[in-house]
PDB file of N, CA and C in Angstrom:
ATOM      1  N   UNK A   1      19.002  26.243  -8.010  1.00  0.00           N
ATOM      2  CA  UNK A   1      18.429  24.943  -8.250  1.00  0.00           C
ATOM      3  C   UNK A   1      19.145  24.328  -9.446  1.00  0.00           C
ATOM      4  N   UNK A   2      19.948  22.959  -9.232  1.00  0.00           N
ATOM      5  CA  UNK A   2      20.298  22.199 -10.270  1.00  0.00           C
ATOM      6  C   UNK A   2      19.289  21.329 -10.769  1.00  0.00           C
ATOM      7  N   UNK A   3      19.338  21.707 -12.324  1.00  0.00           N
ATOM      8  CA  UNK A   3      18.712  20.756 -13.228  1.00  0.00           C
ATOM      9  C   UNK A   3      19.462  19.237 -13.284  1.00  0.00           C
ATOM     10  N   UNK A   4      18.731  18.302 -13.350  1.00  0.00           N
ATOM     11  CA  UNK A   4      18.997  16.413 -13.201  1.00  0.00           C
ATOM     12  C   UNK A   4      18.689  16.257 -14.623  1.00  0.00           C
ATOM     13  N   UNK A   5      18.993  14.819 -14.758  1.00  0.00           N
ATOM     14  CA  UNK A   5      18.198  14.200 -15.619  1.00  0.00           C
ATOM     15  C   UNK A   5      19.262  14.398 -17.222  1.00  0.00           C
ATOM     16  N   UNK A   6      19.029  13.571 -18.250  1.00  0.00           N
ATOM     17  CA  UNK A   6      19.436  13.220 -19.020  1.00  0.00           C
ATOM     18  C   UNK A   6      18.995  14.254 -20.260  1.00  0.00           C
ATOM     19  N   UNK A   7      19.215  14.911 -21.043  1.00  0.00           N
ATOM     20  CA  UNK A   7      19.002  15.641 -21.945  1.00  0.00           C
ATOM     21  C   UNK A   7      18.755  14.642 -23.159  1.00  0.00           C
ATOM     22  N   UNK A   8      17.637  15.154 -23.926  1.00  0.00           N
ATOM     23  CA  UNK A   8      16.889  14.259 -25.273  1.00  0.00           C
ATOM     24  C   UNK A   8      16.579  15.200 -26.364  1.00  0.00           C
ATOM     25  N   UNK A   9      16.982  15.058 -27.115  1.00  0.00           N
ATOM     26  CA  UNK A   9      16.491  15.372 -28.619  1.00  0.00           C
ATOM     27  C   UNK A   9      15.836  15.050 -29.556  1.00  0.00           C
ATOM     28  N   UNK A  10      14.506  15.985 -29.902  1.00  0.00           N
ATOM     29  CA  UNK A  10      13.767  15.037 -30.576  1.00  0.00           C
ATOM     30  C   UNK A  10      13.217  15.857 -31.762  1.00  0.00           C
ATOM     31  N   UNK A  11      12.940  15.271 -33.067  1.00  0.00           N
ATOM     32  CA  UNK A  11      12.462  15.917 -34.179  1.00  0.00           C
ATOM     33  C   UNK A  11      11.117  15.547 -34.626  1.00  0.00           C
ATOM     34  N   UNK A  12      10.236  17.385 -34.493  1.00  0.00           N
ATOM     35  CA  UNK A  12       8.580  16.401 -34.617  1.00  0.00           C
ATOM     36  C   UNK A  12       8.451  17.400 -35.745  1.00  0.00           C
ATOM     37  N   UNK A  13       7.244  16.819 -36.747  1.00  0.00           N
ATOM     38  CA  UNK A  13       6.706  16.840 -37.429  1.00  0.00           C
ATOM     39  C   UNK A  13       6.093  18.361 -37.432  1.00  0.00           C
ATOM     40  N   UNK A  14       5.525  18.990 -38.497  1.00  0.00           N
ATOM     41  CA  UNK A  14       4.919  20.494 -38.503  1.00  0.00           C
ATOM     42  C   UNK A  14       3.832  20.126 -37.828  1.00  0.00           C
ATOM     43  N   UNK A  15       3.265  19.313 -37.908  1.00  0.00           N
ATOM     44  CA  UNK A  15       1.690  19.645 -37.628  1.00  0.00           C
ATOM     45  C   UNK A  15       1.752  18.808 -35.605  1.00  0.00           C
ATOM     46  N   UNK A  16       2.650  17.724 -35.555  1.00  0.00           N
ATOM     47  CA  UNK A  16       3.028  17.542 -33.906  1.00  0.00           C
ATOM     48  C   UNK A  16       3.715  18.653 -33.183  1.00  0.00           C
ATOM     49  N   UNK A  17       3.876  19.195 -33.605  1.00  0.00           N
ATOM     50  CA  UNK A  17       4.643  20.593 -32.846  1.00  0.00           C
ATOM     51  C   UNK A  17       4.047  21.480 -32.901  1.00  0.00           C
ATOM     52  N   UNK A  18       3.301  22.137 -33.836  1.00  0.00           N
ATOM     53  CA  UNK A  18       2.074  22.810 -33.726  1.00  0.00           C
ATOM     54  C   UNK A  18       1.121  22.332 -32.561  1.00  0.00           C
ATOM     55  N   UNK A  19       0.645  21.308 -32.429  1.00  0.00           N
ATOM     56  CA  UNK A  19      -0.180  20.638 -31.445  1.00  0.00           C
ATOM     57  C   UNK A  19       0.248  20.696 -30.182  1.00  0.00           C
ATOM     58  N   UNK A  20       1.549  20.752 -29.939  1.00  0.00           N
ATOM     59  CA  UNK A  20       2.284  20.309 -28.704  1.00  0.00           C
ATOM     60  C   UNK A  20       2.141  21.820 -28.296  1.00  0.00           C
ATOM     61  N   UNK A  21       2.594  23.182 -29.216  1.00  0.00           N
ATOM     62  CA  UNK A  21       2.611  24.371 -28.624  1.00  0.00           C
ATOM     63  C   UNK A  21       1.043  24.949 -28.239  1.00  0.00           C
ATOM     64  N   UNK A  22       0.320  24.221 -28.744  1.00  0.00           N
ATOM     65  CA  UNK A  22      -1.214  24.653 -29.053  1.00  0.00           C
ATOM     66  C   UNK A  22      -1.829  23.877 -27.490  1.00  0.00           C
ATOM     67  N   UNK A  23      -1.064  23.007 -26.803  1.00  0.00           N
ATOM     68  CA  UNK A  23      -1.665  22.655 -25.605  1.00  0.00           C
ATOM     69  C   UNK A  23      -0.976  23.302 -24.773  1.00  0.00           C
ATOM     70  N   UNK A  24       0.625  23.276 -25.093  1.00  0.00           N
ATOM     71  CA  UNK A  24       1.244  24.300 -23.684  1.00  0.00           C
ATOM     72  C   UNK A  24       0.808  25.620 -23.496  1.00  0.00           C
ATOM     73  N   UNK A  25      -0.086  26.077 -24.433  1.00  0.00           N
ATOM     74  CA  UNK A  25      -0.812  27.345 -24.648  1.00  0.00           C
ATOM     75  C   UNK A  25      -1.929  27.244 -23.800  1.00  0.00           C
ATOM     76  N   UNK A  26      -2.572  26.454 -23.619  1.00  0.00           N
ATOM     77  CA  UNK A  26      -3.570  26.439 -23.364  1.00  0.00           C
ATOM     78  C   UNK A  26      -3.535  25.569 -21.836  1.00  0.00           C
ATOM     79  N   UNK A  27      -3.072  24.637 -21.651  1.00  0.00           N
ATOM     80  CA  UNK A  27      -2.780  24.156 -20.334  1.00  0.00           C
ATOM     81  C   UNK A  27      -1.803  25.295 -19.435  1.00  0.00           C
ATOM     82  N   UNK A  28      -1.162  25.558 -20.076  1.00  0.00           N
ATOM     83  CA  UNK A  28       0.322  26.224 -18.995  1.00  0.00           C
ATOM     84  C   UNK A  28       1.247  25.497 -19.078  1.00  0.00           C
ATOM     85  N   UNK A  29       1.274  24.460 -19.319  1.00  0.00           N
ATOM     86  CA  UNK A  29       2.442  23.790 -18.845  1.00  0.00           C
ATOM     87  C   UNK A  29       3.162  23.520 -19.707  1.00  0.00           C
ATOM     88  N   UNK A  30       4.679  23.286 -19.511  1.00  0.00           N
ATOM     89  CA  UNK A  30       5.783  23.161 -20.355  1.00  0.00           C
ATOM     90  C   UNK A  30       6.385  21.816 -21.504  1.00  0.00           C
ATOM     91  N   UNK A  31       6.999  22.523 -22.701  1.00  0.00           N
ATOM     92  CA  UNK A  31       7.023  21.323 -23.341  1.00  0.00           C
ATOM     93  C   UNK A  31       7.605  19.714 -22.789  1.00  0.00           C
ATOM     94  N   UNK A  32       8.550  20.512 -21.990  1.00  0.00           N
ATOM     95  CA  UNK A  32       9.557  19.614 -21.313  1.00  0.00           C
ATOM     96  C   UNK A  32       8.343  18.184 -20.720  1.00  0.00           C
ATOM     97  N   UNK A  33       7.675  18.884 -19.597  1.00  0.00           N
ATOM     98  CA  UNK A  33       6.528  18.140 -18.992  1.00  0.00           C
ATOM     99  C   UNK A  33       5.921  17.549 -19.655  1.00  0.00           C
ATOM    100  N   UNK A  34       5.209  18.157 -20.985  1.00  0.00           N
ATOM    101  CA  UNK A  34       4.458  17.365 -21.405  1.00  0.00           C
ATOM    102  C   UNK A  34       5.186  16.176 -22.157  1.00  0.00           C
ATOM    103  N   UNK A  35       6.241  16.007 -22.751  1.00  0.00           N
ATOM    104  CA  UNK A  35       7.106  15.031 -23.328  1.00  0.00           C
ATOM    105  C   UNK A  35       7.651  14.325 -22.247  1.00  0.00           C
ATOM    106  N   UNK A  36       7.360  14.601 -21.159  1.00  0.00           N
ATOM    107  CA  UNK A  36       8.334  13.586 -20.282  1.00  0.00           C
ATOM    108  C   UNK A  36       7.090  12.328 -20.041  1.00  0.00           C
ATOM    109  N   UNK A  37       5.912  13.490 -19.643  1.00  0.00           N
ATOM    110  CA  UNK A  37       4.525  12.841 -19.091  1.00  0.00           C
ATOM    111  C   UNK A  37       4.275  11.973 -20.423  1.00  0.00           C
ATOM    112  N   UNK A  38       4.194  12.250 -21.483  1.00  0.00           N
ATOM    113  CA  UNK A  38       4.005  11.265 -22.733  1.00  0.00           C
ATOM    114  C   UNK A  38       4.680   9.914 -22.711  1.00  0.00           C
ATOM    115  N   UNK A  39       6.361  10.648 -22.961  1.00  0.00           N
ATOM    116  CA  UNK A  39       7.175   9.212 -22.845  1.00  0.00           C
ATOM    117  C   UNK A  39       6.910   8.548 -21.556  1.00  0.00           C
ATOM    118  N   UNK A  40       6.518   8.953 -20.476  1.00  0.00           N
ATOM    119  CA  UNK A  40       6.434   8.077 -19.305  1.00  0.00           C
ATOM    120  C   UNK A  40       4.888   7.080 -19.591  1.00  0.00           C
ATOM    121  N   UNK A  41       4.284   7.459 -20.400  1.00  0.00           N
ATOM    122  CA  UNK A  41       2.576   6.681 -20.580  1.00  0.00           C
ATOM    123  C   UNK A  41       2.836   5.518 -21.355  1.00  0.00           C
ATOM    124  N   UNK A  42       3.947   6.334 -22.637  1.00  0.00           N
ATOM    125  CA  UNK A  42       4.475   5.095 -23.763  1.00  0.00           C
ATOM    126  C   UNK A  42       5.192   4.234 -23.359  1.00  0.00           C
ATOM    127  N   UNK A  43       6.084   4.343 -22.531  1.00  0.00           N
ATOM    128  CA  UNK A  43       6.721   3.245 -21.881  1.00  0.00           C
ATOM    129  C   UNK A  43       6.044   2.288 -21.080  1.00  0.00           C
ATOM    130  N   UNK A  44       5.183   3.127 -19.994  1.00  0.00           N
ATOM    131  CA  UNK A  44       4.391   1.754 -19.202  1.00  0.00           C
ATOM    132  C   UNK A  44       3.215   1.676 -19.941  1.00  0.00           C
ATOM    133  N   UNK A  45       2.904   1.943 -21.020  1.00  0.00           N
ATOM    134  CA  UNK A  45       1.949   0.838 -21.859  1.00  0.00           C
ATOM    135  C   UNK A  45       2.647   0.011 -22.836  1.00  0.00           C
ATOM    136  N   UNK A  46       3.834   0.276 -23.336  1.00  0.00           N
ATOM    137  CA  UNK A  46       4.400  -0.415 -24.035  1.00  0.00           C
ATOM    138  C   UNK A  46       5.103  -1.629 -23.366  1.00  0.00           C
ATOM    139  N   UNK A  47       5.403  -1.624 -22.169  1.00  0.00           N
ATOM    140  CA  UNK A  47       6.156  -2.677 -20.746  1.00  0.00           C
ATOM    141  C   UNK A  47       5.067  -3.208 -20.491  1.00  0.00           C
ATOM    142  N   UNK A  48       3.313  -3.098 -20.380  1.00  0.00           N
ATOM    143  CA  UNK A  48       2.955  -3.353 -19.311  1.00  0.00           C
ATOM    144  C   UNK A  48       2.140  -2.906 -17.986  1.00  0.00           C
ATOM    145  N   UNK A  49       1.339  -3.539 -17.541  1.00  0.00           N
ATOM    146  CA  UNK A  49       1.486  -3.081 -15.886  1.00  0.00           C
ATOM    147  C   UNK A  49       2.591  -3.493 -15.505  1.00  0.00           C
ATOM    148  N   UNK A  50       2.353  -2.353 -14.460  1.00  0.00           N
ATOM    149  CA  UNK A  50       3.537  -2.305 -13.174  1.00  0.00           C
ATOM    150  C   UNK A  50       2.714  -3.433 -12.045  1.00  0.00           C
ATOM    151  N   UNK A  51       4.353  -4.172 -11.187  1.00  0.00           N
ATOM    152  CA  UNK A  51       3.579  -4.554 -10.137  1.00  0.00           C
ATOM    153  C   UNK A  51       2.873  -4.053  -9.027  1.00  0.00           C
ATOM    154  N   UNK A  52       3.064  -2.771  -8.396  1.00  0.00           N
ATOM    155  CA  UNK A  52       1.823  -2.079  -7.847  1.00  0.00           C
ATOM    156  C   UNK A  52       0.342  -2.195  -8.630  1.00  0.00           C
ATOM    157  N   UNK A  53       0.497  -1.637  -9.952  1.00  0.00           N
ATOM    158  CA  UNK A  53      -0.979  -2.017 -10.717  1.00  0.00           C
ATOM    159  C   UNK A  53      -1.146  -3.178 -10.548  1.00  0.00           C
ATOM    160  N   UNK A  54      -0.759  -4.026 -10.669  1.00  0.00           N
ATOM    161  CA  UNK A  54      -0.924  -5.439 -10.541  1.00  0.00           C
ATOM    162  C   UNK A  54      -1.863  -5.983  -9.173  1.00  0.00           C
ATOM    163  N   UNK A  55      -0.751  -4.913  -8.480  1.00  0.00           N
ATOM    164  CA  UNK A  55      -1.141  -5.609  -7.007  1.00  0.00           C
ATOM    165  C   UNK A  55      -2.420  -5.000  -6.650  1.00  0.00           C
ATOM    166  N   UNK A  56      -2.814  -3.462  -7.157  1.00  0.00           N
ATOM    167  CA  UNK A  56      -3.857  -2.565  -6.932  1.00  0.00           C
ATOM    168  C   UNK A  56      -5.110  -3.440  -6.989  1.00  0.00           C
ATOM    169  N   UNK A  57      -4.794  -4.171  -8.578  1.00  0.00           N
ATOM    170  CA  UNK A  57      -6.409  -4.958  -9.064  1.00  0.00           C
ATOM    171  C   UNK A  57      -6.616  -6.475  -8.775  1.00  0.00           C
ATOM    172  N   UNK A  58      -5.309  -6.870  -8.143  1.00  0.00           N
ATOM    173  CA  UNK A  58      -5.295  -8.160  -7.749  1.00  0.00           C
ATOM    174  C   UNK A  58      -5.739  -8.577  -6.225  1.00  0.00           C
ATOM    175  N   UNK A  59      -5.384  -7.676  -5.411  1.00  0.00           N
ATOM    176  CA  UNK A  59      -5.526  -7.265  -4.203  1.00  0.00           C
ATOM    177  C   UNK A  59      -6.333  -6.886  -3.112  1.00  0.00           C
ATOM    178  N   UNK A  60      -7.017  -6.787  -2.149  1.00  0.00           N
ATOM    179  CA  UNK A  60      -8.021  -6.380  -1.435  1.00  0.00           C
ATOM    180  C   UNK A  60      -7.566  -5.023  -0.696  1.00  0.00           C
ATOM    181  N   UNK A  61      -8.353  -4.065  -0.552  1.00  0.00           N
ATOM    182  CA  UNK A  61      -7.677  -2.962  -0.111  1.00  0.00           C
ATOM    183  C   UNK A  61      -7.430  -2.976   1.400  1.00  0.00           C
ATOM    184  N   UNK A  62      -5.782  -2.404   2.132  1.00  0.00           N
ATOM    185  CA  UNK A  62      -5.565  -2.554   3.115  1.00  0.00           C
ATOM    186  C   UNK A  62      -6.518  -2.106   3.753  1.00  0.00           C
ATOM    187  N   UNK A  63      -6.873  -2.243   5.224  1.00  0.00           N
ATOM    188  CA  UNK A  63      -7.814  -1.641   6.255  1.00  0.00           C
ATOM    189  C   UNK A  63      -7.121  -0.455   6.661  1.00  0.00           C
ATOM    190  N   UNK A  64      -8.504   0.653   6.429  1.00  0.00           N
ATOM    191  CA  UNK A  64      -7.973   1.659   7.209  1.00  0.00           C
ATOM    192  C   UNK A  64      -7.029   1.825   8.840  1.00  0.00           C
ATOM    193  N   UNK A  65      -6.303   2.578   8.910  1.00  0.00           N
ATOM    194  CA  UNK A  65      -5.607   2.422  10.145  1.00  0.00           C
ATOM    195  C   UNK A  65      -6.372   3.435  10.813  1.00  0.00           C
ATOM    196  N   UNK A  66      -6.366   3.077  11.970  1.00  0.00           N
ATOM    197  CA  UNK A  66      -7.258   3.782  12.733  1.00  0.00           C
ATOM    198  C   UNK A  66      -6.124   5.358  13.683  1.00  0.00           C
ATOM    199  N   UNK A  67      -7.219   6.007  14.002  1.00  0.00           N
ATOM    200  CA  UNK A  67      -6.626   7.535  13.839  1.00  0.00           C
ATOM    201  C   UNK A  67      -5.397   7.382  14.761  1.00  0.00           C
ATOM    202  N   UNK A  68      -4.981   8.055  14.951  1.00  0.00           N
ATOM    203  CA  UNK A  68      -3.399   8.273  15.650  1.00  0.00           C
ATOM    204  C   UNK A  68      -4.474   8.853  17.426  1.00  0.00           C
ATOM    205  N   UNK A  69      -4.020   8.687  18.650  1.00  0.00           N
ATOM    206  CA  UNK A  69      -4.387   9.489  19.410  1.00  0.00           C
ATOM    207  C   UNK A  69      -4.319  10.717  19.613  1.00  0.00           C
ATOM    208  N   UNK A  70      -4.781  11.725  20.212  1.00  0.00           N
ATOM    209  CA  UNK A  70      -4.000  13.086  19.871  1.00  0.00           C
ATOM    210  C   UNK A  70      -2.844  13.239  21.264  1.00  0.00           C
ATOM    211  N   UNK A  71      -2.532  14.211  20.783  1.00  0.00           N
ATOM    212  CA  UNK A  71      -1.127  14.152  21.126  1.00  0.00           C
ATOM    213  C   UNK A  71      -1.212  15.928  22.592  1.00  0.00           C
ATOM    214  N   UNK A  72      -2.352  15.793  22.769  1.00  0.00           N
ATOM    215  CA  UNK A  72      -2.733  16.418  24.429  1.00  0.00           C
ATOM    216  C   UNK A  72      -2.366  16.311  25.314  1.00  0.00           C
ATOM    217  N   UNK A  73      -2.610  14.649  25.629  1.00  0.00           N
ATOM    218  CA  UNK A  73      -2.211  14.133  27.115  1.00  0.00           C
ATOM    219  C   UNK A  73      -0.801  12.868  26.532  1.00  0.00           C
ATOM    220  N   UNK A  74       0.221  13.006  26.325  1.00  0.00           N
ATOM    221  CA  UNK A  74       0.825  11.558  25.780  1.00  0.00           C
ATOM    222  C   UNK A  74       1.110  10.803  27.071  1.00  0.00           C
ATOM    223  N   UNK A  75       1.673   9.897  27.084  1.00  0.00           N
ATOM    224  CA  UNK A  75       2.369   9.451  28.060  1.00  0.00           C
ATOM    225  C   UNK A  75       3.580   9.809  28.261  1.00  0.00           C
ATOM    226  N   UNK A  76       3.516   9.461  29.415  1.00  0.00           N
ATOM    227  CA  UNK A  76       5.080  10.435  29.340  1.00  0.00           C
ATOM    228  C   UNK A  76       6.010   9.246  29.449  1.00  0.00           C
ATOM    229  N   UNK A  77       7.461   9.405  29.656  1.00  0.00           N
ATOM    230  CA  UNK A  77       8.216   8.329  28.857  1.00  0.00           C
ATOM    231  C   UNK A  77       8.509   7.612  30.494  1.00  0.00           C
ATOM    232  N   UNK A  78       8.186   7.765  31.488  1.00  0.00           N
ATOM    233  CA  UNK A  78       8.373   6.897  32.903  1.00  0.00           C
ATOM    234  C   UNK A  78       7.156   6.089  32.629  1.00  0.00           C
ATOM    235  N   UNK A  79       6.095   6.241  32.222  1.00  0.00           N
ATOM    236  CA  UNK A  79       5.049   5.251  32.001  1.00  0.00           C
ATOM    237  C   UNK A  79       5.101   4.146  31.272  1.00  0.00           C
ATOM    238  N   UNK A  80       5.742   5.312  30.098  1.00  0.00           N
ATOM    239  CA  UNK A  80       5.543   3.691  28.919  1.00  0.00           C
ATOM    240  C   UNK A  80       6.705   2.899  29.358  1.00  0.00           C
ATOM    241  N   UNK A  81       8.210   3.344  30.232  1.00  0.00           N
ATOM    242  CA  UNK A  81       8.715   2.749  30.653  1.00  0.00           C
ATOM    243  C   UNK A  81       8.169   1.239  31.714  1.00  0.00           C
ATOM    244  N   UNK A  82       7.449   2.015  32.578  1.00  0.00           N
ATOM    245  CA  UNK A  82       6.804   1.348  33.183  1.00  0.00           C
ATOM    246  C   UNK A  82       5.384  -0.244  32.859  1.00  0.00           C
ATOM    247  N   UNK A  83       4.903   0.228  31.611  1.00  0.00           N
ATOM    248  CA  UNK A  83       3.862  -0.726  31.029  1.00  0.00           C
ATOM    249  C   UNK A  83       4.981  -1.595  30.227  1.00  0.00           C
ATOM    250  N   UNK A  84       6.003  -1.149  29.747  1.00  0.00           N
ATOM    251  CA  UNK A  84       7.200  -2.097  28.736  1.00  0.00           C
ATOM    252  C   UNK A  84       7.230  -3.054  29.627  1.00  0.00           C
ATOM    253  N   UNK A  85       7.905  -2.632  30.858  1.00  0.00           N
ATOM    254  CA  UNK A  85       8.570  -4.178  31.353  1.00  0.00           C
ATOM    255  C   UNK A  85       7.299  -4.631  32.640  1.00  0.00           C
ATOM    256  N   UNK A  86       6.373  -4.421  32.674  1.00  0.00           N
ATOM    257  CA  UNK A  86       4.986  -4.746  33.133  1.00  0.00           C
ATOM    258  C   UNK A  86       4.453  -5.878  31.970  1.00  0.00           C
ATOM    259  N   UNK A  87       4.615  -5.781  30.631  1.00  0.00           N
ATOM    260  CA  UNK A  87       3.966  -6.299  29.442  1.00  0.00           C
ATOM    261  C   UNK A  87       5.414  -7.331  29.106  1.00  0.00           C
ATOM    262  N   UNK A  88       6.371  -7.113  29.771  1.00  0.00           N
ATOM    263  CA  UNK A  88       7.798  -8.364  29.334  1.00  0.00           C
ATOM    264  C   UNK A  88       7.580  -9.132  30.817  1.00  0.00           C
ATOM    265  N   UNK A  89       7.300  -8.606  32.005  1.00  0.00           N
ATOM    266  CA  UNK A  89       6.977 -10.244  32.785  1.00  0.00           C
ATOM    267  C   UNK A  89       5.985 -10.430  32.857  1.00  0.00           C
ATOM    268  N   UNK A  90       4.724 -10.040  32.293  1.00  0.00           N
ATOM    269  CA  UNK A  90       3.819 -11.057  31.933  1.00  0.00           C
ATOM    270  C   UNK A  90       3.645 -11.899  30.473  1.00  0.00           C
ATOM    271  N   UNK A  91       4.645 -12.176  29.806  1.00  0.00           N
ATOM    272  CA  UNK A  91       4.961 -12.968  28.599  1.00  0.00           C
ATOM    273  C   UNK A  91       5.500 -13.755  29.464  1.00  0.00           C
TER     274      UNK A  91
END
């Protein structure tokens, strides 16, 4: 597995680095993560909403789509052949 992404360097404080090891202790999870998940909060509060957020609270929620049929009996492909150009000469 190749590692991505841009390499960062950063210098924290005794008592922020204490804190930072004192949650990866206790969550599990890695410093890396938690500094990425940080800078990613500081940035989109410092930018802003995003236009998805935007659109989330501005927006009415799409209608559910209704279930898929199951896939038991399908049609088979001479049918739907058949309803295609059944449904093009009656347009």
């Amino acid at each position: 597995m190749t590692k991505t992404g841009t390499m960062v360097s950063v210098r924290l404080g005794p008592a922020l680095a204490a804190a930072l090891e004192r949650h990866c202790a206790q969550t599990g999870a890695t410093r890396s993560l938690v500094v990425q998940q940080s800078m990613a909060q500081y940035l989109v509060a410092q930018s802003g909403p995003t236009l998805g957020q935007l659109a989330e609270a501005l927006l009415p929620p799409l209608p559910k789509r209704a279930a898929r049929p199951s896939r038991a009996a399908p049609a088979s492909r001479q049918q739907r052949f058949r309803d295609y150009v059944r449904d093009k000469r009656h347009r």
